[in-house]
PDB file of N, CA and C in Angstrom:
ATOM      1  N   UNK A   1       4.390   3.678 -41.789  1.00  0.00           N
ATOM      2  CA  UNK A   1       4.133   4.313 -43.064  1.00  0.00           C
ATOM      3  C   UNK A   1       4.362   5.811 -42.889  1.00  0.00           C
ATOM      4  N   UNK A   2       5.446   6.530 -43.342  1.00  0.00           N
ATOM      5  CA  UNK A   2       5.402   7.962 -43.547  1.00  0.00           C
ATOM      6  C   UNK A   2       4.660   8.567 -44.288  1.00  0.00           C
ATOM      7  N   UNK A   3       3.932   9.747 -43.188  1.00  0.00           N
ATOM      8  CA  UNK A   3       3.195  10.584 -43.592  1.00  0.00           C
ATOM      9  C   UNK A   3       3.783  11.725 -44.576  1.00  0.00           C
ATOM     10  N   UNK A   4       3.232  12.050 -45.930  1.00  0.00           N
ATOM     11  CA  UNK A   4       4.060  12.874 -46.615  1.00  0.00           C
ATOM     12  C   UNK A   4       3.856  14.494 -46.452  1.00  0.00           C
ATOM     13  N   UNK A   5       2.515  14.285 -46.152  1.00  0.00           N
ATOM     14  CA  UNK A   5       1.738  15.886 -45.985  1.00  0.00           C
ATOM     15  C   UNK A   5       0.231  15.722 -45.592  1.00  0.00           C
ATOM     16  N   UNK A   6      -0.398  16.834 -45.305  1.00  0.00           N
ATOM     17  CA  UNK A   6      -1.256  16.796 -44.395  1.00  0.00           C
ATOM     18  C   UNK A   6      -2.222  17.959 -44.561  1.00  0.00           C
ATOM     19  N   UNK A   7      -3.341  18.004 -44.985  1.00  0.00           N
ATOM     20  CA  UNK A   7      -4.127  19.378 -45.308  1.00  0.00           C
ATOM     21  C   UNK A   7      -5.717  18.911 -45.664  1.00  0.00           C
ATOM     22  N   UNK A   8      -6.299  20.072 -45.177  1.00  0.00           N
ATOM     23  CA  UNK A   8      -7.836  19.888 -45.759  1.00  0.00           C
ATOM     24  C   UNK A   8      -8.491  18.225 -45.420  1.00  0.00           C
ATOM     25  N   UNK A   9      -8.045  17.736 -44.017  1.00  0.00           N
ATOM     26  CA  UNK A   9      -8.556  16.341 -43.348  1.00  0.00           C
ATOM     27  C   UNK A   9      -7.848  15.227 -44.030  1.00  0.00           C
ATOM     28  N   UNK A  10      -6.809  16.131 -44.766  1.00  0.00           N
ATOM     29  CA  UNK A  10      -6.435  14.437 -46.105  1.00  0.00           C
ATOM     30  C   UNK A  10      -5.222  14.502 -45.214  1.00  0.00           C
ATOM     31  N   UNK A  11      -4.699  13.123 -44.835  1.00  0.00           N
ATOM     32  CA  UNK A  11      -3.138  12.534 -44.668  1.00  0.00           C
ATOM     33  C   UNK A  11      -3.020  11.730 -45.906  1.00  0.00           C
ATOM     34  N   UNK A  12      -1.614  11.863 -46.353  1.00  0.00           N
ATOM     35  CA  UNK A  12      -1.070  11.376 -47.155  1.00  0.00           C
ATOM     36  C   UNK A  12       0.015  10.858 -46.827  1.00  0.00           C
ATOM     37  N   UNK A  13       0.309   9.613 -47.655  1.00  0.00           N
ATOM     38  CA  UNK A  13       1.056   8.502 -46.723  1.00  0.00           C
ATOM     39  C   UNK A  13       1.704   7.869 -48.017  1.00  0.00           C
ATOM     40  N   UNK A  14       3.289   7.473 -47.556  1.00  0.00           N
ATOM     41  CA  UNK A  14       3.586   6.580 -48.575  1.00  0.00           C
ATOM     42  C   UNK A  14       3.814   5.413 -47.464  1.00  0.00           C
ATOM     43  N   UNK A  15       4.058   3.994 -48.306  1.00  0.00           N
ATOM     44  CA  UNK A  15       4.657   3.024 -47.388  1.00  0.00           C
ATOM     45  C   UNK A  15       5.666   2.390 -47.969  1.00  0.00           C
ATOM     46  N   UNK A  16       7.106   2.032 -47.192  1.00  0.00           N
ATOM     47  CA  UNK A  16       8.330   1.644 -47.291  1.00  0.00           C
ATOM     48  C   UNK A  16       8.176   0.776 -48.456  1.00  0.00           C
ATOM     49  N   UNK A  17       9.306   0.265 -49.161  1.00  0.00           N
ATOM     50  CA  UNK A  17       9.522  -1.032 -49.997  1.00  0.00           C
ATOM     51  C   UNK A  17       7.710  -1.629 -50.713  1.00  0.00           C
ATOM     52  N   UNK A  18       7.213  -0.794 -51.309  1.00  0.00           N
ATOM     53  CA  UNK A  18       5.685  -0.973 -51.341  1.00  0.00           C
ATOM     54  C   UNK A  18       5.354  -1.141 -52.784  1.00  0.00           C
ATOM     55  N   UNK A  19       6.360  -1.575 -53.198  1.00  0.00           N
ATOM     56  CA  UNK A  19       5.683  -1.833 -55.189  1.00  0.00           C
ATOM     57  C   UNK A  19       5.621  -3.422 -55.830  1.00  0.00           C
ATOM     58  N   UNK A  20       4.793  -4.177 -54.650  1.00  0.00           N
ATOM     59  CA  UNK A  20       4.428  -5.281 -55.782  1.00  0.00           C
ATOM     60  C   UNK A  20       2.851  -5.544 -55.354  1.00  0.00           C
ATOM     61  N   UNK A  21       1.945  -4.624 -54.950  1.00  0.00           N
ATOM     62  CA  UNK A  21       0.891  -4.890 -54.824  1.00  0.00           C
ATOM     63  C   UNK A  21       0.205  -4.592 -56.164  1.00  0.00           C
ATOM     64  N   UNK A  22       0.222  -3.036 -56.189  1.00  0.00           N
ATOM     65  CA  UNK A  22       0.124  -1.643 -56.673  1.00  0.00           C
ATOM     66  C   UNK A  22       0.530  -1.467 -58.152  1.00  0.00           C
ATOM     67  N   UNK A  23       1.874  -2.159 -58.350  1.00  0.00           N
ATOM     68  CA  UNK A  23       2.717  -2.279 -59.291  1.00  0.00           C
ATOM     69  C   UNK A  23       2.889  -0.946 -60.361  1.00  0.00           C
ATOM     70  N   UNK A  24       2.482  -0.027 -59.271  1.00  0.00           N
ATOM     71  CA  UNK A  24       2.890   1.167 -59.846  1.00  0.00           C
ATOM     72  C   UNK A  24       3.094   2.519 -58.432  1.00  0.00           C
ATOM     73  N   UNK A  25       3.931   3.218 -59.048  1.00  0.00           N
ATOM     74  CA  UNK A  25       3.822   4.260 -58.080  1.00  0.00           C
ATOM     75  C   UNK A  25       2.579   4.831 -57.274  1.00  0.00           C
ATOM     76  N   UNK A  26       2.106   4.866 -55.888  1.00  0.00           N
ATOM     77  CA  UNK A  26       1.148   5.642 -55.213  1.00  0.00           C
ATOM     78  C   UNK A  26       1.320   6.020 -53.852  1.00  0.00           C
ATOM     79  N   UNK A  27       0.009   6.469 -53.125  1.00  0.00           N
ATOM     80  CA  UNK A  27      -0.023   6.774 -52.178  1.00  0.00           C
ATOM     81  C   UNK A  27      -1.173   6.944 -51.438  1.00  0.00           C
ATOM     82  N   UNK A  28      -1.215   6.998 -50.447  1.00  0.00           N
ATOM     83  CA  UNK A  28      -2.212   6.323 -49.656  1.00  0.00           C
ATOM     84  C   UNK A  28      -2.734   7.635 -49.180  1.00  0.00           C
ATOM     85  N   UNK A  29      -4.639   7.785 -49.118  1.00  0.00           N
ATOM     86  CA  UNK A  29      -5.012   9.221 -48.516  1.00  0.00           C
ATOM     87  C   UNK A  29      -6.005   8.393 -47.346  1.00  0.00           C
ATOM     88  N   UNK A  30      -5.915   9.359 -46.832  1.00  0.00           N
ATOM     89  CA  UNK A  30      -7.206   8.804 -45.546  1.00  0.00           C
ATOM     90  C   UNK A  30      -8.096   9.926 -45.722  1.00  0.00           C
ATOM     91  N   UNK A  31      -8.940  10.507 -45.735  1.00  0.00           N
ATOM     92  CA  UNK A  31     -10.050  11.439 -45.616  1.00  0.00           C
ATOM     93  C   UNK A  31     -11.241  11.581 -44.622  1.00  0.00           C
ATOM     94  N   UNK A  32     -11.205  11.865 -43.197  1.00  0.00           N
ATOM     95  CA  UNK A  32     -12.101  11.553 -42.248  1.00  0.00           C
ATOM     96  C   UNK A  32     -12.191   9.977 -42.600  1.00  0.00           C
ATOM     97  N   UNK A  33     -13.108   9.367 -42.592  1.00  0.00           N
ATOM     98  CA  UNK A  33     -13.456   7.902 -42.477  1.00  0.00           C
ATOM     99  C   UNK A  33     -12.896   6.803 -43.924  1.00  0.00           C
ATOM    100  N   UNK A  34     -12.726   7.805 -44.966  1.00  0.00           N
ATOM    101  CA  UNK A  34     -12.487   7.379 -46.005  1.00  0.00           C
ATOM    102  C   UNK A  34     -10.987   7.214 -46.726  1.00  0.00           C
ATOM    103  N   UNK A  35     -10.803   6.056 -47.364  1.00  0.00           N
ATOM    104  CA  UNK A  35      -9.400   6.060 -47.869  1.00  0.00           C
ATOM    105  C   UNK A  35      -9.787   5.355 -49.482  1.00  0.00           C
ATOM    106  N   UNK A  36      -8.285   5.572 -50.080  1.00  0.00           N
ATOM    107  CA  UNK A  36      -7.807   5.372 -51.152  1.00  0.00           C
ATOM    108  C   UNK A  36      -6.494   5.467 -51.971  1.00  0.00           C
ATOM    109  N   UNK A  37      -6.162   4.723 -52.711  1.00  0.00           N
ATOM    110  CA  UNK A  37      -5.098   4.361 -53.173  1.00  0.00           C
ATOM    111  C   UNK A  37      -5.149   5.136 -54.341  1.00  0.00           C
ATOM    112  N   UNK A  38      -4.288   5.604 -54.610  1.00  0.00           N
ATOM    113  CA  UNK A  38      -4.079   6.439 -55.887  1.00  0.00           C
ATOM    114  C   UNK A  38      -2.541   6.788 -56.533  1.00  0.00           C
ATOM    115  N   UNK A  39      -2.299   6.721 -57.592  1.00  0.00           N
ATOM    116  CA  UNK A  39      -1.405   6.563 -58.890  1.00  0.00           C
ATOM    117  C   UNK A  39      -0.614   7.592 -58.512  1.00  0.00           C
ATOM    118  N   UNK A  40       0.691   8.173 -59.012  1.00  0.00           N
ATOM    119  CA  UNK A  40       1.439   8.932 -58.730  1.00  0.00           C
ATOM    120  C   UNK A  40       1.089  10.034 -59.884  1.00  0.00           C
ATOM    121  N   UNK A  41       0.522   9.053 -61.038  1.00  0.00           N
ATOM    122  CA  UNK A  41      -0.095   9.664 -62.107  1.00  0.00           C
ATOM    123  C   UNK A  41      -1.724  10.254 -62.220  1.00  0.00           C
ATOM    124  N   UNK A  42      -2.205   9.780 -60.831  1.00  0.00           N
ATOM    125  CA  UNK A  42      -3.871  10.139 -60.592  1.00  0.00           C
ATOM    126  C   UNK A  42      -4.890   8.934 -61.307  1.00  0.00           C
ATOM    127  N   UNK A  43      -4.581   7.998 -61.244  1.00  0.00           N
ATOM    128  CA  UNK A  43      -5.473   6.932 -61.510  1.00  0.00           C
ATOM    129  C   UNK A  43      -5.779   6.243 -59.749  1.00  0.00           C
ATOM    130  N   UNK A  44      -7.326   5.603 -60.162  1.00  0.00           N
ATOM    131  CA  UNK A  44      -7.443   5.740 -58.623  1.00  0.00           C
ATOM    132  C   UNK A  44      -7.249   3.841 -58.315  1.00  0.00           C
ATOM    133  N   UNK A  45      -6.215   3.457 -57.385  1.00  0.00           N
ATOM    134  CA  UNK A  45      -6.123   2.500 -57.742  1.00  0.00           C
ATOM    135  C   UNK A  45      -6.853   1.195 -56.621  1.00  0.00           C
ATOM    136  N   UNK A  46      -7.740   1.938 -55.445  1.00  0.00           N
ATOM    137  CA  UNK A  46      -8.476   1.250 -54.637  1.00  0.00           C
ATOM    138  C   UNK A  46      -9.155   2.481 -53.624  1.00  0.00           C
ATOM    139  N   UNK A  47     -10.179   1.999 -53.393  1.00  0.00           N
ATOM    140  CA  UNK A  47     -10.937   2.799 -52.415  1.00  0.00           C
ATOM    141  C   UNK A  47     -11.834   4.271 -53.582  1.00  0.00           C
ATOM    142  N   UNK A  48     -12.383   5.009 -52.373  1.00  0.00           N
ATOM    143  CA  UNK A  48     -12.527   6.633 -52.763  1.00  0.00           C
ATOM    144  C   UNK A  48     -12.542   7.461 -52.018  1.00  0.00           C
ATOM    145  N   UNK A  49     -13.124   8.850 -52.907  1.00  0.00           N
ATOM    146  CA  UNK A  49     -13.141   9.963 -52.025  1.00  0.00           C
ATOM    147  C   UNK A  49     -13.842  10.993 -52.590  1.00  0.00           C
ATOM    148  N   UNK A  50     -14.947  11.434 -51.791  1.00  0.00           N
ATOM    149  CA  UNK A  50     -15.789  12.553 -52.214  1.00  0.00           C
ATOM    150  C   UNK A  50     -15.190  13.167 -53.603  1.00  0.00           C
ATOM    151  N   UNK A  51     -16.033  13.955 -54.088  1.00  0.00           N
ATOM    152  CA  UNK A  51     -15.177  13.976 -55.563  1.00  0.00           C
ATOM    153  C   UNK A  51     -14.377  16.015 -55.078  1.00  0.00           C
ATOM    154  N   UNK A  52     -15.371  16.653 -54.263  1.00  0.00           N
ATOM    155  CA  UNK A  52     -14.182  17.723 -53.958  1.00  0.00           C
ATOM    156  C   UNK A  52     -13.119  16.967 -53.543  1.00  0.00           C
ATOM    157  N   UNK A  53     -12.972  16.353 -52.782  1.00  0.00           N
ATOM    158  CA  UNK A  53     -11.419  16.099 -51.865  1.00  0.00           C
ATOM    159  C   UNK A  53     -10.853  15.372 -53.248  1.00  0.00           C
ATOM    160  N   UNK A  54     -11.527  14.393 -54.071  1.00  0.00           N
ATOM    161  CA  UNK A  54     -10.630  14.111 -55.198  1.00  0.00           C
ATOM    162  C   UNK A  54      -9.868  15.078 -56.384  1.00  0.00           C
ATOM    163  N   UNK A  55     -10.696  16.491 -56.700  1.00  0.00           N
ATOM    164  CA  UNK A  55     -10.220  17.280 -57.650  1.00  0.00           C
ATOM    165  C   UNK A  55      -9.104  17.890 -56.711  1.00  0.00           C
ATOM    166  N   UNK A  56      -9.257  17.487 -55.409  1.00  0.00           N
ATOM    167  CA  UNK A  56      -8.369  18.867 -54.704  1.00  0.00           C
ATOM    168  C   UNK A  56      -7.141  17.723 -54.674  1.00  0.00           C
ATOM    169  N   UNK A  57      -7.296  16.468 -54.277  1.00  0.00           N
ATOM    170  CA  UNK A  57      -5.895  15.523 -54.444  1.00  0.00           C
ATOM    171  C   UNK A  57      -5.177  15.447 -55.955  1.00  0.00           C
ATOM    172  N   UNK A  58      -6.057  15.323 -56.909  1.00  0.00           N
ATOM    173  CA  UNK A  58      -5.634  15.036 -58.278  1.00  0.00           C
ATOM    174  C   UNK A  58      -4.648  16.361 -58.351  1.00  0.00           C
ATOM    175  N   UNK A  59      -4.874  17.928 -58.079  1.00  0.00           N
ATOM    176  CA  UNK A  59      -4.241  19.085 -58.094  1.00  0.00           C
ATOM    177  C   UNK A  59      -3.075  19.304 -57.573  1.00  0.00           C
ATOM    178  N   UNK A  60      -3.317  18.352 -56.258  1.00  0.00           N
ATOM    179  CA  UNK A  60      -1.781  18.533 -54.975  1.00  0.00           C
ATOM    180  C   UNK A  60      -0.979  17.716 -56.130  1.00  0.00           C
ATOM    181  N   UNK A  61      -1.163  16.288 -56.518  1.00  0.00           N
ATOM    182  CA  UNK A  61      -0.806  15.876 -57.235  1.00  0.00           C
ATOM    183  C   UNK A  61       0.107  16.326 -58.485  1.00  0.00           C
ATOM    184  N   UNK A  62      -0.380  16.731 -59.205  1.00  0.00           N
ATOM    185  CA  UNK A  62       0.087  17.927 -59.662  1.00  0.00           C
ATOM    186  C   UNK A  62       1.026  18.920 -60.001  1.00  0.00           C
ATOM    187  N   UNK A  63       1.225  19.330 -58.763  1.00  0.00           N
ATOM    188  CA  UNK A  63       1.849  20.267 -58.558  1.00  0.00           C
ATOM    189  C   UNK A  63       2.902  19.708 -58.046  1.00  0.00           C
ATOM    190  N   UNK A  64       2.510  18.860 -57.163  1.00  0.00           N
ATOM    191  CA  UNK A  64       4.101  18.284 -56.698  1.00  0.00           C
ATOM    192  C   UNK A  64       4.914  16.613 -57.635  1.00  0.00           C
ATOM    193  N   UNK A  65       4.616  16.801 -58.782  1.00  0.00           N
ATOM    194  CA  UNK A  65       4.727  14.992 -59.157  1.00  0.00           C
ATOM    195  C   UNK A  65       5.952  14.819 -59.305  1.00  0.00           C
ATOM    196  N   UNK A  66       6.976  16.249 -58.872  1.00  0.00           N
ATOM    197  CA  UNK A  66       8.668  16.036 -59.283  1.00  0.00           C
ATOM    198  C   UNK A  66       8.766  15.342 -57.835  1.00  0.00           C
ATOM    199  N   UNK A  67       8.473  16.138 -56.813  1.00  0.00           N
ATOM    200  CA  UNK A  67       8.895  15.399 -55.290  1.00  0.00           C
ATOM    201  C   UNK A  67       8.184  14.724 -55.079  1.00  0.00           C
ATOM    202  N   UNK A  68       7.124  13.766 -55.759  1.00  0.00           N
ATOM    203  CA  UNK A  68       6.368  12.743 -55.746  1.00  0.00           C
ATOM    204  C   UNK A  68       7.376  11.306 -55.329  1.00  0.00           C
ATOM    205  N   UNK A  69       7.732  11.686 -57.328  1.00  0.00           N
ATOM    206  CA  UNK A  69       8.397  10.473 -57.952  1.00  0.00           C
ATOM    207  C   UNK A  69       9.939  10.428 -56.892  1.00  0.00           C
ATOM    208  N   UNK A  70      10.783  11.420 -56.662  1.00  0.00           N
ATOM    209  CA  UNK A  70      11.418  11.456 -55.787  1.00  0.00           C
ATOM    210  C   UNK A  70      11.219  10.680 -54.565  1.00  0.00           C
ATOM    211  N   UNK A  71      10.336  11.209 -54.020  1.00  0.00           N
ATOM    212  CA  UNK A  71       9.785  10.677 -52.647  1.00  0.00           C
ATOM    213  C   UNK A  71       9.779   8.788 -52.992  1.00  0.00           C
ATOM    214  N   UNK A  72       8.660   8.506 -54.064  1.00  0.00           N
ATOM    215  CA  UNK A  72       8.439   7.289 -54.241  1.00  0.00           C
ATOM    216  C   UNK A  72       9.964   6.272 -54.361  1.00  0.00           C
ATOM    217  N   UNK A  73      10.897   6.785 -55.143  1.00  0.00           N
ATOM    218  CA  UNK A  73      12.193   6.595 -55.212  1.00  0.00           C
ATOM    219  C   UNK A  73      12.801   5.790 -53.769  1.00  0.00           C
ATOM    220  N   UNK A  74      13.145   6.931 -53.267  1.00  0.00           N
ATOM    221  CA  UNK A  74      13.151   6.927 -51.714  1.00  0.00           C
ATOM    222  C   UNK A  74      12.549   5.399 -50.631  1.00  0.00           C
ATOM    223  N   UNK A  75      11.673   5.957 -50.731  1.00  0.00           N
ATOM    224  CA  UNK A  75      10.965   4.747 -50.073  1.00  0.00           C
ATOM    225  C   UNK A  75      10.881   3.295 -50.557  1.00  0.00           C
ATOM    226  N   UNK A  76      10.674   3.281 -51.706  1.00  0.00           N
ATOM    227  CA  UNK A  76      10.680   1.843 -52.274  1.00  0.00           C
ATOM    228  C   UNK A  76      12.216   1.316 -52.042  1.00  0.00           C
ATOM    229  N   UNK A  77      13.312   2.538 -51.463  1.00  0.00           N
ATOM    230  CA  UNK A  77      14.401   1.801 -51.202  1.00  0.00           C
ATOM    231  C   UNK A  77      14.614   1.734 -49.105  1.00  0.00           C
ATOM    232  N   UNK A  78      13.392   1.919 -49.270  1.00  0.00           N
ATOM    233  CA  UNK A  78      13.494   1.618 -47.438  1.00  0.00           C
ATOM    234  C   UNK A  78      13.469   2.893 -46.740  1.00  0.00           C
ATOM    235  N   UNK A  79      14.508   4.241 -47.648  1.00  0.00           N
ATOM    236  CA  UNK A  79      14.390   5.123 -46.803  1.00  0.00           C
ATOM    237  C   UNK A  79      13.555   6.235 -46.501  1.00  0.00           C
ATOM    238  N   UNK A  80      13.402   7.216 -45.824  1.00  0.00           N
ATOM    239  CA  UNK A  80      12.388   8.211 -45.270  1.00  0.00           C
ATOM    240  C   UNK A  80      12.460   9.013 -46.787  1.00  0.00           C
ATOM    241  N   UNK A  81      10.755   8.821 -47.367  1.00  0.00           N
ATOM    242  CA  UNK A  81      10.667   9.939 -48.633  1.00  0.00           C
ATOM    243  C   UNK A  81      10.616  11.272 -48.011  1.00  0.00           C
ATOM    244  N   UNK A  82      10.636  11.664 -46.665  1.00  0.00           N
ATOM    245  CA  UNK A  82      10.773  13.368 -46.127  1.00  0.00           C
ATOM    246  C   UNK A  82       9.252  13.766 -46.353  1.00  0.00           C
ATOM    247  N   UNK A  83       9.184  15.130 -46.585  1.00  0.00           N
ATOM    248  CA  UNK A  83       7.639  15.607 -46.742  1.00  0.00           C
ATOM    249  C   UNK A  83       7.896  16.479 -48.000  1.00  0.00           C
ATOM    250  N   UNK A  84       6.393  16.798 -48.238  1.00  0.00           N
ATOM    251  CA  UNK A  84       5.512  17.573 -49.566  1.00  0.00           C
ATOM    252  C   UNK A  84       5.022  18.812 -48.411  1.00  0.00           C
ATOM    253  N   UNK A  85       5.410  19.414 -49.118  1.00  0.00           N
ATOM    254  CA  UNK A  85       4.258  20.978 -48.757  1.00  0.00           C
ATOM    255  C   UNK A  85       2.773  20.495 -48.808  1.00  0.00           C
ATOM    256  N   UNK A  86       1.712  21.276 -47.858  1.00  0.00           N
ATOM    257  CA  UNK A  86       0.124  20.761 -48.114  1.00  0.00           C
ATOM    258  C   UNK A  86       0.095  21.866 -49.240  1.00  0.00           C
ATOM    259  N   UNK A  87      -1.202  21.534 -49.653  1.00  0.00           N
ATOM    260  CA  UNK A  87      -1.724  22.827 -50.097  1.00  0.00           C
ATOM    261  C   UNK A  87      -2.521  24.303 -49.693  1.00  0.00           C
ATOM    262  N   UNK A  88      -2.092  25.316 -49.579  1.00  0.00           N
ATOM    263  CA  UNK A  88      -2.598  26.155 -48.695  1.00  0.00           C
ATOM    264  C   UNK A  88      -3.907  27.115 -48.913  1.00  0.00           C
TER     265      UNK A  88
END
């Protein structure tokens, strides 16, 4: 599973060929002990996360949803979605 970016304890992760669970665009966060599935659009679609680390994901989100959907593109066709800037 490629890691997309990395900041503030969150990895963010997409995984290859990955849209018939989900059945929508996401991506995977880990947070110290905690994970969750979440929308490309910010709906949360399994798991959680403290609600700072959530306003601060919903934001990365955000900001990046052009090289998101890109990225998601990418991968659902097998190949490397590359990386996202963290947030600094």
């Amino acid at each position: 599973m490629p890691e997309l970016s990395r900041f503030l304890d969150m990895t963010i992760r997409m995984f290859y060929k990955d849209d018939q669970k989900h059945h929508k665009p996401h991506i995977y966060v880990v947070y110290n002990d905690e994970d969750i599935v979440v929308s490309l659009d910010g709906e949360i679609l399994d798991g959680s996360l403290p609600r700072k680390q959530m306003r601060i994901l919903w934001a990365w989100l955000e900001i990046h949803e052009d090289e998101l959907y890109k990225a998601w593109n990418e991968a659902v066709k097998g190949h490397n979605p590359g990386k996202i800037e963290p947030l600094r």
